[in-house]
C-alpha atoms as a PDB file:
ATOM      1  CA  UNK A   1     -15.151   7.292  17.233  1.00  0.00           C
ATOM      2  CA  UNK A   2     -15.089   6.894  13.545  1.00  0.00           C
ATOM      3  CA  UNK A   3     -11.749   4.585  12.170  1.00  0.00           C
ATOM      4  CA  UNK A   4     -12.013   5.940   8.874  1.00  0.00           C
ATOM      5  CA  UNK A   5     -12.750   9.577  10.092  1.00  0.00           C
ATOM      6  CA  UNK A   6      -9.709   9.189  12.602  1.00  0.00           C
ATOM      7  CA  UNK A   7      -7.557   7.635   9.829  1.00  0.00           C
ATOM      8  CA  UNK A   8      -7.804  10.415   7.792  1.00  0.00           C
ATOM      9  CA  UNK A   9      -6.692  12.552  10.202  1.00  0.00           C
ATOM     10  CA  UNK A  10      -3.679  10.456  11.138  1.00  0.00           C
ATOM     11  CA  UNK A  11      -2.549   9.916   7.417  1.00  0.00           C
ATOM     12  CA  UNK A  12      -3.029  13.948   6.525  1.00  0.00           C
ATOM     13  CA  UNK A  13      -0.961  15.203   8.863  1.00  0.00           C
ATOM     14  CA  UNK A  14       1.683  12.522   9.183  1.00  0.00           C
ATOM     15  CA  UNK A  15       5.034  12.897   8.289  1.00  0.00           C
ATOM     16  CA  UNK A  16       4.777  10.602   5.204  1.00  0.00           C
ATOM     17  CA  UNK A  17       2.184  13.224   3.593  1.00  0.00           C
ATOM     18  CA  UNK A  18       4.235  16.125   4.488  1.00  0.00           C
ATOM     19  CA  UNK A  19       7.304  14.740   3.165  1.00  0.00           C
ATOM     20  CA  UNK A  20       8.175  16.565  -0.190  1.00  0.00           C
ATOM     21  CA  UNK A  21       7.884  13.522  -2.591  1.00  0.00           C
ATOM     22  CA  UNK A  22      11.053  11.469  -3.772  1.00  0.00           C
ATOM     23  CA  UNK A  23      11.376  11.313  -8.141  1.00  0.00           C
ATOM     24  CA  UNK A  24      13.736   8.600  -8.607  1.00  0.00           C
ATOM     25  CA  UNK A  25      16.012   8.075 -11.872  1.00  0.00           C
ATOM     26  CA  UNK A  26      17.371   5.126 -12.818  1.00  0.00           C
ATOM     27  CA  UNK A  27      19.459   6.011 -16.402  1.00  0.00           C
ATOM     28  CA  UNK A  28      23.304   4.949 -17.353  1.00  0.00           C
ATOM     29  CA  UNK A  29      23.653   8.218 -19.129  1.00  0.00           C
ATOM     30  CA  UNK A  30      25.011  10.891 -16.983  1.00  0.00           C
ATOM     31  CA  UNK A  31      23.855  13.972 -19.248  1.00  0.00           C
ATOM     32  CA  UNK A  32      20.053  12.283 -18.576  1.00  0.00           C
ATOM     33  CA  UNK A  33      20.539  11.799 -15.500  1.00  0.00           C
ATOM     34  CA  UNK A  34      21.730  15.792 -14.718  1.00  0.00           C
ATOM     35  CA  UNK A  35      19.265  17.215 -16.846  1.00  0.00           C
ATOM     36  CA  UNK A  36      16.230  15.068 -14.856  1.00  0.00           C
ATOM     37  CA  UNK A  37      17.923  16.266 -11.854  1.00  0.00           C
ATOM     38  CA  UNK A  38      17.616  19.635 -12.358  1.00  0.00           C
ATOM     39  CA  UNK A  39      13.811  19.488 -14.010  1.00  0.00           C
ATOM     40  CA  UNK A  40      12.572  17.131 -11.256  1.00  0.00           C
ATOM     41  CA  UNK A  41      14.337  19.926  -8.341  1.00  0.00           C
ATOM     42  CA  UNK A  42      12.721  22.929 -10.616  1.00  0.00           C
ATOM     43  CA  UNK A  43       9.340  21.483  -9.789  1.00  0.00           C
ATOM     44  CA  UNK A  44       9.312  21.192  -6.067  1.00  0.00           C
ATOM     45  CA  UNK A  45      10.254  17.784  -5.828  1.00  0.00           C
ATOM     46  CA  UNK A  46      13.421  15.489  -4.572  1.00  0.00           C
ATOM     47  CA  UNK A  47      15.257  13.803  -7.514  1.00  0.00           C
ATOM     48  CA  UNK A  48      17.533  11.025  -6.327  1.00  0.00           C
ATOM     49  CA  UNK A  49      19.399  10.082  -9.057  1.00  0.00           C
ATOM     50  CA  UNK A  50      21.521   6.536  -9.769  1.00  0.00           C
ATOM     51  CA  UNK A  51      23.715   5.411 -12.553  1.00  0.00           C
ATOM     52  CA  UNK A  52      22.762   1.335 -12.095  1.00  0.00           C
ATOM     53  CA  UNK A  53      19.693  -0.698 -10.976  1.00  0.00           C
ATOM     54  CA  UNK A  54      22.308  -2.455  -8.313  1.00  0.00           C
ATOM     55  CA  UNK A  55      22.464   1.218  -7.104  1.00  0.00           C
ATOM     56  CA  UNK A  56      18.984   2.283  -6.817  1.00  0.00           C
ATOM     57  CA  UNK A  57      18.537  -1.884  -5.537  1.00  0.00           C
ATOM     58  CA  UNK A  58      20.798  -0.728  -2.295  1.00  0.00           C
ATOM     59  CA  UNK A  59      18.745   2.344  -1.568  1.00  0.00           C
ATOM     60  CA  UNK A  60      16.286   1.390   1.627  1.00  0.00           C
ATOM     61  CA  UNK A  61      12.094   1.571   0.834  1.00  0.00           C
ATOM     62  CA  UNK A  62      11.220   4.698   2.029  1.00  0.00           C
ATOM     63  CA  UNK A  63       7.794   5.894   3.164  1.00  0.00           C
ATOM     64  CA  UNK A  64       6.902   9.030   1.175  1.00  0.00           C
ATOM     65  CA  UNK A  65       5.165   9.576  -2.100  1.00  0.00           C
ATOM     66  CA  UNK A  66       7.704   8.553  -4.975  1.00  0.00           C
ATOM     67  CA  UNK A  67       8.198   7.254  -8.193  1.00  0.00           C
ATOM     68  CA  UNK A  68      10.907   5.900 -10.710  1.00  0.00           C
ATOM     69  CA  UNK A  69      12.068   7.104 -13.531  1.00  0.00           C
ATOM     70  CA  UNK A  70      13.881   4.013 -15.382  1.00  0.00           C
ATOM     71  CA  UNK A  71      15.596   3.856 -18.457  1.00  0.00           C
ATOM     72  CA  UNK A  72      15.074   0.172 -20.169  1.00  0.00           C
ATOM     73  CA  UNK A  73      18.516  -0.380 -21.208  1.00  0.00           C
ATOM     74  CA  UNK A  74      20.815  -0.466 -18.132  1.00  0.00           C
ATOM     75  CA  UNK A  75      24.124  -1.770 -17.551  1.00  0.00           C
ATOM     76  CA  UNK A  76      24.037  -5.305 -15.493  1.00  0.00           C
ATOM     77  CA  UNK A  77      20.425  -5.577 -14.455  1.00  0.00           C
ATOM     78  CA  UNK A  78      17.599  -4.170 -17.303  1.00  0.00           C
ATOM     79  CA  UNK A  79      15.056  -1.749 -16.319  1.00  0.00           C
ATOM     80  CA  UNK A  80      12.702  -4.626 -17.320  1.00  0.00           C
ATOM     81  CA  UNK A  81      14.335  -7.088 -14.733  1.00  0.00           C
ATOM     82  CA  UNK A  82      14.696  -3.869 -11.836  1.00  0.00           C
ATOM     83  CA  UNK A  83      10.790  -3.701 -12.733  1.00  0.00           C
ATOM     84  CA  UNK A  84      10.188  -7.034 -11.899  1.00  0.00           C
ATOM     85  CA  UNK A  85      12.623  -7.505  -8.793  1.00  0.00           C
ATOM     86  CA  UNK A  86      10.459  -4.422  -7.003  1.00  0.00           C
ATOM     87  CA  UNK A  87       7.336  -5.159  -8.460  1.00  0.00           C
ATOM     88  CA  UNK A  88       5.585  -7.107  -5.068  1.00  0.00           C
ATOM     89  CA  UNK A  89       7.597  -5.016  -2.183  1.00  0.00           C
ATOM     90  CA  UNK A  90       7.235  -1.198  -4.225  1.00  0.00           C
ATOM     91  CA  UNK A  91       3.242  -1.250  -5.137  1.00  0.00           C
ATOM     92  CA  UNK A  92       3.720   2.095  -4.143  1.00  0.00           C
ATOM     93  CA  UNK A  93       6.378   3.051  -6.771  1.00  0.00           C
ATOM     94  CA  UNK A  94       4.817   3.655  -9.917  1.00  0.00           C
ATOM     95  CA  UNK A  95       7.115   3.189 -12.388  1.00  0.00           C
ATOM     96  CA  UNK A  96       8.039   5.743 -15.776  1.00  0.00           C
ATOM     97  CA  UNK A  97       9.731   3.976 -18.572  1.00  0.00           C
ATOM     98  CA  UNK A  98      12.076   5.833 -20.923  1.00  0.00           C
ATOM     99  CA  UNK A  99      14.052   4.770 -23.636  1.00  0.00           C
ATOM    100  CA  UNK A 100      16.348   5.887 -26.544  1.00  0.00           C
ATOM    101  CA  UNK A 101      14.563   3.130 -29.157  1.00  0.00           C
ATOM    102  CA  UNK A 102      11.347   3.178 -29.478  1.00  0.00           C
ATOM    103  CA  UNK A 103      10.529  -1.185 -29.343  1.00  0.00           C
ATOM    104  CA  UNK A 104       6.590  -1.861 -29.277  1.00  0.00           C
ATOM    105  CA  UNK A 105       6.715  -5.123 -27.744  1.00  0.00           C
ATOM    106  CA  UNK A 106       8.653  -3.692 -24.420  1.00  0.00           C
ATOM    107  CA  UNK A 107       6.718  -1.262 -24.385  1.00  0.00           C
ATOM    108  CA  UNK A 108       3.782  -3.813 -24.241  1.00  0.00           C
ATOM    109  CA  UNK A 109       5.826  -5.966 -21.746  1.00  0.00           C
ATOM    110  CA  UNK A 110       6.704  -3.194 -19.374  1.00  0.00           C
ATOM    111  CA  UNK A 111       3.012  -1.545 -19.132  1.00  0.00           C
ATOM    112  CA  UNK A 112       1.705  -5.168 -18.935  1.00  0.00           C
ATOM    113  CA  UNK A 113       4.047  -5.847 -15.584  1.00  0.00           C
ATOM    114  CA  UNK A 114       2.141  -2.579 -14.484  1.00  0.00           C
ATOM    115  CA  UNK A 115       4.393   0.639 -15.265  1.00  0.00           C
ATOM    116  CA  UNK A 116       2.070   4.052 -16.060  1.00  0.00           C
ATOM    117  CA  UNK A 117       3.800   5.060 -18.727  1.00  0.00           C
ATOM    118  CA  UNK A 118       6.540   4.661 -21.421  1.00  0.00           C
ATOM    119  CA  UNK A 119       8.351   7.295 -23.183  1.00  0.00           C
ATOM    120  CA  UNK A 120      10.984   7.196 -26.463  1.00  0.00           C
ATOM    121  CA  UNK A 121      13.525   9.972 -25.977  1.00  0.00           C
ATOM    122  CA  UNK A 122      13.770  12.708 -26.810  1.00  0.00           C
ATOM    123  CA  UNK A 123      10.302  13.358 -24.983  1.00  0.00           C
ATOM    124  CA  UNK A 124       8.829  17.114 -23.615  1.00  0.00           C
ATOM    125  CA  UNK A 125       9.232  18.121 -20.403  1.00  0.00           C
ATOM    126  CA  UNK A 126       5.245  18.602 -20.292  1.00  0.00           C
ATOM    127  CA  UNK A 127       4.959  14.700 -21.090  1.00  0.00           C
ATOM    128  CA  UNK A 128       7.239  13.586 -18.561  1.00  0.00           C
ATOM    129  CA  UNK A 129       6.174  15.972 -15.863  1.00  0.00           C
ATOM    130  CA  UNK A 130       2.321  15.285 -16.481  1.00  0.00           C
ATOM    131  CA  UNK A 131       3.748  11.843 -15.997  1.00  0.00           C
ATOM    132  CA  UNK A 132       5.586  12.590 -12.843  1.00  0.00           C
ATOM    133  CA  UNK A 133       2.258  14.159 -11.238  1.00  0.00           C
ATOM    134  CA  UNK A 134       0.174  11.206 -12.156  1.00  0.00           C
ATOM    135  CA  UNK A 135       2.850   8.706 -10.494  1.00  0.00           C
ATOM    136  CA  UNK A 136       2.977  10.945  -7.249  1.00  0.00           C
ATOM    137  CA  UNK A 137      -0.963  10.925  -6.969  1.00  0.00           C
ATOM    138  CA  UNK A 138      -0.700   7.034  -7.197  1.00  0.00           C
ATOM    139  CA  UNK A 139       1.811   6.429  -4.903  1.00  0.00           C
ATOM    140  CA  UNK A 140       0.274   8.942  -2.143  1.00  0.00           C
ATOM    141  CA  UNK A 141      -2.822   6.958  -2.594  1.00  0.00           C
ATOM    142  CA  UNK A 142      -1.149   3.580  -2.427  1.00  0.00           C
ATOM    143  CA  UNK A 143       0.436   5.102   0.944  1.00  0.00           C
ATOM    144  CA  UNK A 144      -2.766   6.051   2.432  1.00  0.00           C
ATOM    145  CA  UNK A 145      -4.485   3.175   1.657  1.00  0.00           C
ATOM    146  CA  UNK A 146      -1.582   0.827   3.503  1.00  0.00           C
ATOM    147  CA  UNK A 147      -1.417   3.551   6.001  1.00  0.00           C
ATOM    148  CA  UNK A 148      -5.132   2.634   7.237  1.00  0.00           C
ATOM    149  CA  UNK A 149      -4.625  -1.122   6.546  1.00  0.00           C
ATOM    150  CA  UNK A 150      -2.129  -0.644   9.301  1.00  0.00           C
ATOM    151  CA  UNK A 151      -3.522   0.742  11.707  1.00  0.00           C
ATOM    152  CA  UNK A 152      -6.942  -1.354  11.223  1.00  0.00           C
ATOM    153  CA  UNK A 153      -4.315  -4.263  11.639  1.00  0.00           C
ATOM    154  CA  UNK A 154      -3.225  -2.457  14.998  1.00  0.00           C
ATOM    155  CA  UNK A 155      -6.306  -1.985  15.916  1.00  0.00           C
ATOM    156  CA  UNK A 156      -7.076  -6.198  15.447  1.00  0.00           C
ATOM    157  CA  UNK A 157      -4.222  -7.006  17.171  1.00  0.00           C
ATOM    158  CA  UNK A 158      -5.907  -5.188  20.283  1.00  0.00           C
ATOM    159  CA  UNK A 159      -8.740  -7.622  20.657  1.00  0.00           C
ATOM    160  CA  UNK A 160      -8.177 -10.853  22.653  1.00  0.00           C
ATOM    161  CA  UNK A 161      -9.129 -14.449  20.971  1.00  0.00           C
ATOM    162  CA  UNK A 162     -12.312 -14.420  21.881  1.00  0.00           C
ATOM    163  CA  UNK A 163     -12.987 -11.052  20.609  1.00  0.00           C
ATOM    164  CA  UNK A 164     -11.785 -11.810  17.290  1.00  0.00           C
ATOM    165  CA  UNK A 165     -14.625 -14.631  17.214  1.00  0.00           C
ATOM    166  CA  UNK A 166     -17.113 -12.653  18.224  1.00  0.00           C
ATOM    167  CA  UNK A 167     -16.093 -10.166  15.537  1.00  0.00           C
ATOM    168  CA  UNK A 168     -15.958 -12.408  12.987  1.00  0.00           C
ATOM    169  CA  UNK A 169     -19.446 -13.645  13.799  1.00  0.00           C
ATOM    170  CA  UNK A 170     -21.139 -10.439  14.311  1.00  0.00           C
ATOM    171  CA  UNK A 171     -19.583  -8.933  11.099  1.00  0.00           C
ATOM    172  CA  UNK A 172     -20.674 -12.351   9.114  1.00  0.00           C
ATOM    173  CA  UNK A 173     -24.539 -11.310  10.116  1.00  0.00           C
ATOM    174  CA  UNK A 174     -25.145 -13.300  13.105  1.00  0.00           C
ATOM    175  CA  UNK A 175     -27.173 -12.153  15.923  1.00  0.00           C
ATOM    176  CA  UNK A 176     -25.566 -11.979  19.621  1.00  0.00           C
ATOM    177  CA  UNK A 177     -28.305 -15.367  20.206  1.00  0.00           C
ATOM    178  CA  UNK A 178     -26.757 -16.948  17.316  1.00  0.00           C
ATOM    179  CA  UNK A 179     -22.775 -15.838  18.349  1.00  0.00           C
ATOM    180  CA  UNK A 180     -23.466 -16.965  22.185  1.00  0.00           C
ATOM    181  CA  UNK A 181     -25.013 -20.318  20.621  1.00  0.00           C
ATOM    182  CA  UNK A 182     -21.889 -20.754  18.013  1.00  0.00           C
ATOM    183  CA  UNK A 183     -19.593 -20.439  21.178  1.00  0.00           C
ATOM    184  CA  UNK A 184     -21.494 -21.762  24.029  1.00  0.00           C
ATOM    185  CA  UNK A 185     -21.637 -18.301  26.235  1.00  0.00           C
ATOM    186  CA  UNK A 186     -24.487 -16.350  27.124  1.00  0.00           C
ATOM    187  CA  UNK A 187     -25.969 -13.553  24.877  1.00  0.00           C
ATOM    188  CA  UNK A 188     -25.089 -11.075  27.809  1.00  0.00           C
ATOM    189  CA  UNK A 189     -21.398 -12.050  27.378  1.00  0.00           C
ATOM    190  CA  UNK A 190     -21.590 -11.582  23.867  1.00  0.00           C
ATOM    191  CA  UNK A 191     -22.774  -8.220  24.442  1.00  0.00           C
ATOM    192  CA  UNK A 192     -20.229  -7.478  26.565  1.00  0.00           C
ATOM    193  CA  UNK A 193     -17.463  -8.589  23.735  1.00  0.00           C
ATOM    194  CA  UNK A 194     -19.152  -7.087  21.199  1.00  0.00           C
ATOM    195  CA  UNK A 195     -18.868  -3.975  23.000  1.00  0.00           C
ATOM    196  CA  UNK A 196     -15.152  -4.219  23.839  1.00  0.00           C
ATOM    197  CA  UNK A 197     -14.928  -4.960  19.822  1.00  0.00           C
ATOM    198  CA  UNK A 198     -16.290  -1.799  19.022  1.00  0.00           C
ATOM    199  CA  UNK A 199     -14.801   0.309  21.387  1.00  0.00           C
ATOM    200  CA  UNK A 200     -10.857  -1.303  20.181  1.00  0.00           C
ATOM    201  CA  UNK A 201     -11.784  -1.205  16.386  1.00  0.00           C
ATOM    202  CA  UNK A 202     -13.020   2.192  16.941  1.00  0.00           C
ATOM    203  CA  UNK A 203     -16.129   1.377  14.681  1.00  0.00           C
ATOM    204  CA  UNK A 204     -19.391   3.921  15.311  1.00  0.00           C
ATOM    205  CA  UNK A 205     -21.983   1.205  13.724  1.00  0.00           C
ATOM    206  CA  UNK A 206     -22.161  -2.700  12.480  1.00  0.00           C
ATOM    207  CA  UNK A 207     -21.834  -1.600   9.219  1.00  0.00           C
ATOM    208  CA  UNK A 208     -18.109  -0.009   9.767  1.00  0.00           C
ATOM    209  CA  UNK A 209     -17.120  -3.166  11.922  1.00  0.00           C
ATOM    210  CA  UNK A 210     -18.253  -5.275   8.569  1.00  0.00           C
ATOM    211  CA  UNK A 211     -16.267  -3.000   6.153  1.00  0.00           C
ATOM    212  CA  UNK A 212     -13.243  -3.772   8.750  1.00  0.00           C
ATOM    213  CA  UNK A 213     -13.434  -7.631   8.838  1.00  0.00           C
ATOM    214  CA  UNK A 214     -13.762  -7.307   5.017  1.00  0.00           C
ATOM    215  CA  UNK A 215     -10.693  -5.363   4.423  1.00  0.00           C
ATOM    216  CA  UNK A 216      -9.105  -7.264   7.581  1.00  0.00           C
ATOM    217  CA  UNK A 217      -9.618 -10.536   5.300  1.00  0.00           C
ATOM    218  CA  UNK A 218      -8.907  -9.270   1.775  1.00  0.00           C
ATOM    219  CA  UNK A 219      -5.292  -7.247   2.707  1.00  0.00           C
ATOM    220  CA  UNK A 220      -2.103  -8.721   2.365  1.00  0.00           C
ATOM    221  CA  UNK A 221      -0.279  -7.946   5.784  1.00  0.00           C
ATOM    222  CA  UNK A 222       3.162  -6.675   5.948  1.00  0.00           C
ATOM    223  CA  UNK A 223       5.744  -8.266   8.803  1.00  0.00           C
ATOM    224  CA  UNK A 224       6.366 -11.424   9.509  1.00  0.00           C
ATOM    225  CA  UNK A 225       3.813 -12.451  11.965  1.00  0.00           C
ATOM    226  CA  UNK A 226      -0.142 -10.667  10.360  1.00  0.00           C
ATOM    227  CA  UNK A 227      -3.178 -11.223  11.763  1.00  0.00           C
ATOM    228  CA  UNK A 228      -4.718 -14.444  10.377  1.00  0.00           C
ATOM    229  CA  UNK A 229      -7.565 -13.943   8.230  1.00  0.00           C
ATOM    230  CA  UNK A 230     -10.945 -13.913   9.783  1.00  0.00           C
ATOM    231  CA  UNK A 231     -12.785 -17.168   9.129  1.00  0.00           C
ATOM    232  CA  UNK A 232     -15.473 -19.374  10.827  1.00  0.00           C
ATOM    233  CA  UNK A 233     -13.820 -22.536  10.449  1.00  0.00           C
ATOM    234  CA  UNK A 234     -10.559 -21.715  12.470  1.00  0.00           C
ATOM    235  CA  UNK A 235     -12.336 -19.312  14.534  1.00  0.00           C
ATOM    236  CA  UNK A 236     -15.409 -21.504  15.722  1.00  0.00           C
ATOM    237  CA  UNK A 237     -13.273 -24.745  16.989  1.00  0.00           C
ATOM    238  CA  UNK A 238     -12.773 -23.160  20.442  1.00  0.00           C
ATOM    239  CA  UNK A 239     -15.863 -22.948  22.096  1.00  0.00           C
ATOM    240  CA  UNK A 240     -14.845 -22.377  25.823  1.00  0.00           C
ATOM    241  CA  UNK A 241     -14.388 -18.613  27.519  1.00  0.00           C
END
């Protein structure tokens, strides 16, 4: 079996793709916020609309293609400060500015902290939607990317400790001589790990299990207890079955 073949799969028809994506709007004024309503609805998507950053703030993550619309000047918290509050925990938020006063240097400052786009009122309804399509396409990328982080992570959590050393070894280019020598067991019980490896992390050739460690070492794991990165140091100090 193929993980990223098989991933694909999962993430197409799960019920985070199929969900009709969620257009938030973050704006004080209530004539803005009706009028976004109803454009955002016309189009096919789910407006969910808030008068305050501490309201959108109380509104849970949710798993589904989305982005916010988010007016800099805000009552209590600033659209700048809301950007920066959900900037690490909402990667998959991408964030559309809009303001009544057109101010260069937050405009610099918010696309700088990462928003796609910032728009002086009055704007077209072509600008903002073209916006609003871009955003979606990011976050259901964003999505499918953590979507197969997770499940590679599932798929790590599988293996026993002794797998995950033989893992890391194979995948840093040692042979199964070299792995039994840099854990003291014979070259047919590496085989035999290696084996299980492949068959838990779902990987057809070396070269998949490789681009798995990789991205098993480079991602950032959600939850409080993620599989430690794969390293030689911590992973070769055991050397007993």
């Amino acid at each position: 079996m193929n993980l990223a073949r098989d991933l694909g799969h999962e993430v197409g028809s799960s019920p985070m793709s199929d969900s009709t994506p969620i257009v938030f709007v973050v704006d004080d004024d209530v004539s803005v916020r009706e009028s976004l309503e109803l454009l955002i609805r016309c189009e096919g998507w789910q407006p969910e609309i808030f008068a305050s950053a501490q309201e959108f703030l109380s509104r849970p993550r949710v798993l589904v293609p989305c982005c916010l619309i988010l007016d800099v000047s805000l009552p209590g918290l600033n659209g700048l400060d809301l950007q920066k509050r959900i900037a690490s925990d909402r990667i998959d938020m991408p964030i559309i500015f809009i303001t009544g006063h057109g101010d260069i240097p937050l405009s610099v400052q918010a696309m700088k902290a990462g928003a796609i786009e910032f728009l002086t009122k009055p704007f077209g309804d072509d600008v903002l939607l073209s916006a609003i399509r871009d955003a979606i396409e990011r976050s259901q990328a964003t999505l499918g990317r953590e979507a197969e982080i997770r499940a590679l992570r599932e798929c790590y959590a599988s293996l026993t400790p002794r797998e995950r050393q033989v893992m890391a070894l194979v995948a840093s280019g040692l042979l199964n001589k070299q792995v039994g020598g840099e854990l003291n067991i014979s070259e047919i019980t590496v085989k035999a790990h290696r084996g299980q490896v492949m068959r838990k992390m779902k990987a057809d050739s070396l070269a998949d299990l490789v681009t798995m460690a990789a991205r098993l070492r480079l991602a950032r794991a959600p939850g409080p207890n993620p599989p430690r990165p794969l390293d030689h140091e911590s992973l070769g100090n055991k050397r007993h079955l």
